[in-house]
C-alpha atoms as a PDB file:
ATOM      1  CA  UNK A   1     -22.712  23.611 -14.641  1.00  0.00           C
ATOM      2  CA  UNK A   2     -19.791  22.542 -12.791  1.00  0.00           C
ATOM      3  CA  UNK A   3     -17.798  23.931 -10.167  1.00  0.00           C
ATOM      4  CA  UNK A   4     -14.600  23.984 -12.649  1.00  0.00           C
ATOM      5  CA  UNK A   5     -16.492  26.275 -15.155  1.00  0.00           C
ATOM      6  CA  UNK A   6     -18.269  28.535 -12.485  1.00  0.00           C
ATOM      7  CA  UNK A   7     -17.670  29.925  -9.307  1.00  0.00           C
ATOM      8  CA  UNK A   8     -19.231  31.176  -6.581  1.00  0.00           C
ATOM      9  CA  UNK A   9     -19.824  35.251  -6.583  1.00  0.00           C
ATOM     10  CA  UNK A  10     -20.116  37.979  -3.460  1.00  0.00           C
ATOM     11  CA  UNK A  11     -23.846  37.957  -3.943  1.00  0.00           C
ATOM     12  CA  UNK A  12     -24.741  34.313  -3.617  1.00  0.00           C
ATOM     13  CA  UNK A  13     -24.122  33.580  -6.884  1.00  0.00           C
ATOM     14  CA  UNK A  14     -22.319  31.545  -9.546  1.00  0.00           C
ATOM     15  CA  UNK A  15     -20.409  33.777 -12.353  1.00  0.00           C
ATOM     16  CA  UNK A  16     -18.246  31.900 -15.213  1.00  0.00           C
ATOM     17  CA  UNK A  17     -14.690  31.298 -14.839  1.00  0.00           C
ATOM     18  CA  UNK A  18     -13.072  30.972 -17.677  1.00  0.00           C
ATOM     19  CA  UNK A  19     -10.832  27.898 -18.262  1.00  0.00           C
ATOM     20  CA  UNK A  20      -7.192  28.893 -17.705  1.00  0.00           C
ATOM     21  CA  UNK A  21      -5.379  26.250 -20.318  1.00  0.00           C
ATOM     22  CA  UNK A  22      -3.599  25.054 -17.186  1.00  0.00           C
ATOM     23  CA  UNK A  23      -1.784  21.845 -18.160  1.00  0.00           C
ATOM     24  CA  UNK A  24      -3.199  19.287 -15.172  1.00  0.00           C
ATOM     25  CA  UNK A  25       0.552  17.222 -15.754  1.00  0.00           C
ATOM     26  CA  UNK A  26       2.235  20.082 -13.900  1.00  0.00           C
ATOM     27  CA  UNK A  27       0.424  18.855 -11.236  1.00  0.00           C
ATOM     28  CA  UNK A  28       1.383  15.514 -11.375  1.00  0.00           C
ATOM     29  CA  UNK A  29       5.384  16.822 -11.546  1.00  0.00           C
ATOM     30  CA  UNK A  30       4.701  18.787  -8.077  1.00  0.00           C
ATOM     31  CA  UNK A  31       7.182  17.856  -5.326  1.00  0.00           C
ATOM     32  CA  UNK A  32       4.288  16.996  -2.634  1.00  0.00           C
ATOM     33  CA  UNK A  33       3.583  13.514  -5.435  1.00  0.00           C
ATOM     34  CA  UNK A  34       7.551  12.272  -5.314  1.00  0.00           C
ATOM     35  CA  UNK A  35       7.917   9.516  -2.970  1.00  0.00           C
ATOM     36  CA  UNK A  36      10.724  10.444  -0.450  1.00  0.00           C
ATOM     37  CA  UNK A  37      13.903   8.045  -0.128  1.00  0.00           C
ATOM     38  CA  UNK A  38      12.626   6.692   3.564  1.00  0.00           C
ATOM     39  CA  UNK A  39      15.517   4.377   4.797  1.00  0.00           C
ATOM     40  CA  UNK A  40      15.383   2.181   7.684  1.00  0.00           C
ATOM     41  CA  UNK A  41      18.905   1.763   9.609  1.00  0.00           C
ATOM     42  CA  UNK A  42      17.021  -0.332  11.760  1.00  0.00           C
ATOM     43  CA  UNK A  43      15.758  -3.413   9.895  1.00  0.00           C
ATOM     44  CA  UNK A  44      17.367  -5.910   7.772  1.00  0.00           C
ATOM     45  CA  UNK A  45      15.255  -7.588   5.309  1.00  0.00           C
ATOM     46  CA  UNK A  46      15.034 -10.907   5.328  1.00  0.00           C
ATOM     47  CA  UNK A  47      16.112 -12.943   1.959  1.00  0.00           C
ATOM     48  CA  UNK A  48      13.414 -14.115  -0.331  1.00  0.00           C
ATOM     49  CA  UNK A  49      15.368 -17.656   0.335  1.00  0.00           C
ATOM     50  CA  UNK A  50      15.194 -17.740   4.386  1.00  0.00           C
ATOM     51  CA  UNK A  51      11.799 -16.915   3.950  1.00  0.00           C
ATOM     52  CA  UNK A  52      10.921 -19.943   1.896  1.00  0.00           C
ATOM     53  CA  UNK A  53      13.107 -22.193   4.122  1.00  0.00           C
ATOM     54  CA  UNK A  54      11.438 -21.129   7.238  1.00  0.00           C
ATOM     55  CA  UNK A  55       8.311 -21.832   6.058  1.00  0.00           C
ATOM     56  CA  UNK A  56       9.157 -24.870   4.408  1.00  0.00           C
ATOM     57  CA  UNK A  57      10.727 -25.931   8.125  1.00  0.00           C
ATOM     58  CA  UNK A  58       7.741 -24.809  10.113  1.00  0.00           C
ATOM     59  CA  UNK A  59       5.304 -26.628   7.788  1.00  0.00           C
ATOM     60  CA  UNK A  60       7.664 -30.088   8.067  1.00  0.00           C
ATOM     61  CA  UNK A  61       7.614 -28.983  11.783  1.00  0.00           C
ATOM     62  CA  UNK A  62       3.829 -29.261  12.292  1.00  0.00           C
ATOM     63  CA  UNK A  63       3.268 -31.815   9.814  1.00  0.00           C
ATOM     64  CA  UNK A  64       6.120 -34.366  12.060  1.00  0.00           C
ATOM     65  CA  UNK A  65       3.797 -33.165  15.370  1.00  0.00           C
ATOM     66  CA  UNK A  66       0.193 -33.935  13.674  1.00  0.00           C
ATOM     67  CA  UNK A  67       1.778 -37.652  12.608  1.00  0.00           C
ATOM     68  CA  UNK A  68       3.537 -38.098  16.191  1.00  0.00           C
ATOM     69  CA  UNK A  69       0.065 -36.758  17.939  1.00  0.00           C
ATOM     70  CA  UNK A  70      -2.239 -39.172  15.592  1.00  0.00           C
ATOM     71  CA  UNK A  71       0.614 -42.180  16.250  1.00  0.00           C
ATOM     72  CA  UNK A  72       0.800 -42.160  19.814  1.00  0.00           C
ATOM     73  CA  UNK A  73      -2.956 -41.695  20.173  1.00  0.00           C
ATOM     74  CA  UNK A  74      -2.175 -38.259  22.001  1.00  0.00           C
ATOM     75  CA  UNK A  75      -5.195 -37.005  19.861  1.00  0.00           C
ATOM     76  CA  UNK A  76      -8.064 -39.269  19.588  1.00  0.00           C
END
């Protein structure tokens, strides 16, 4: 006995409710589901390509301070 099949009566109570044949898709197609074109005027992606090279420049970056810190003896 589930909730779908039977529903609560006036007296306390659970009475059948009859399935209704309701396709559950037409749910799916409701307008509350659709994702809404959100656009941002405000940012500007940044290119899959910058991205790499900053990376790449902030990992030569550290790795030329680690090697410049172990050289001088800065880090013992």
């Amino acid at each position: 006995m589930t909730l779908q099949l039977h529903r609560p009566d006036s007296q306390g109570g659970l009475r059948p409710n009859p399935q209704t044949g309701r396709d559950w898709r037409l749910d799916l197609r409701s307008r509350r589901w659709r994702v809404a074109a959100l656009g941002n005027t405000e940012m500007n992606p940044t290119s899959t390509r910058m991205a790499v090279v900053f990376w790449a420049a902030l990992a030569a970056l550290t790795l030329v301070l680690l090697l410049l810190g172990y050289g001088t003896n800065f880090w013992r």
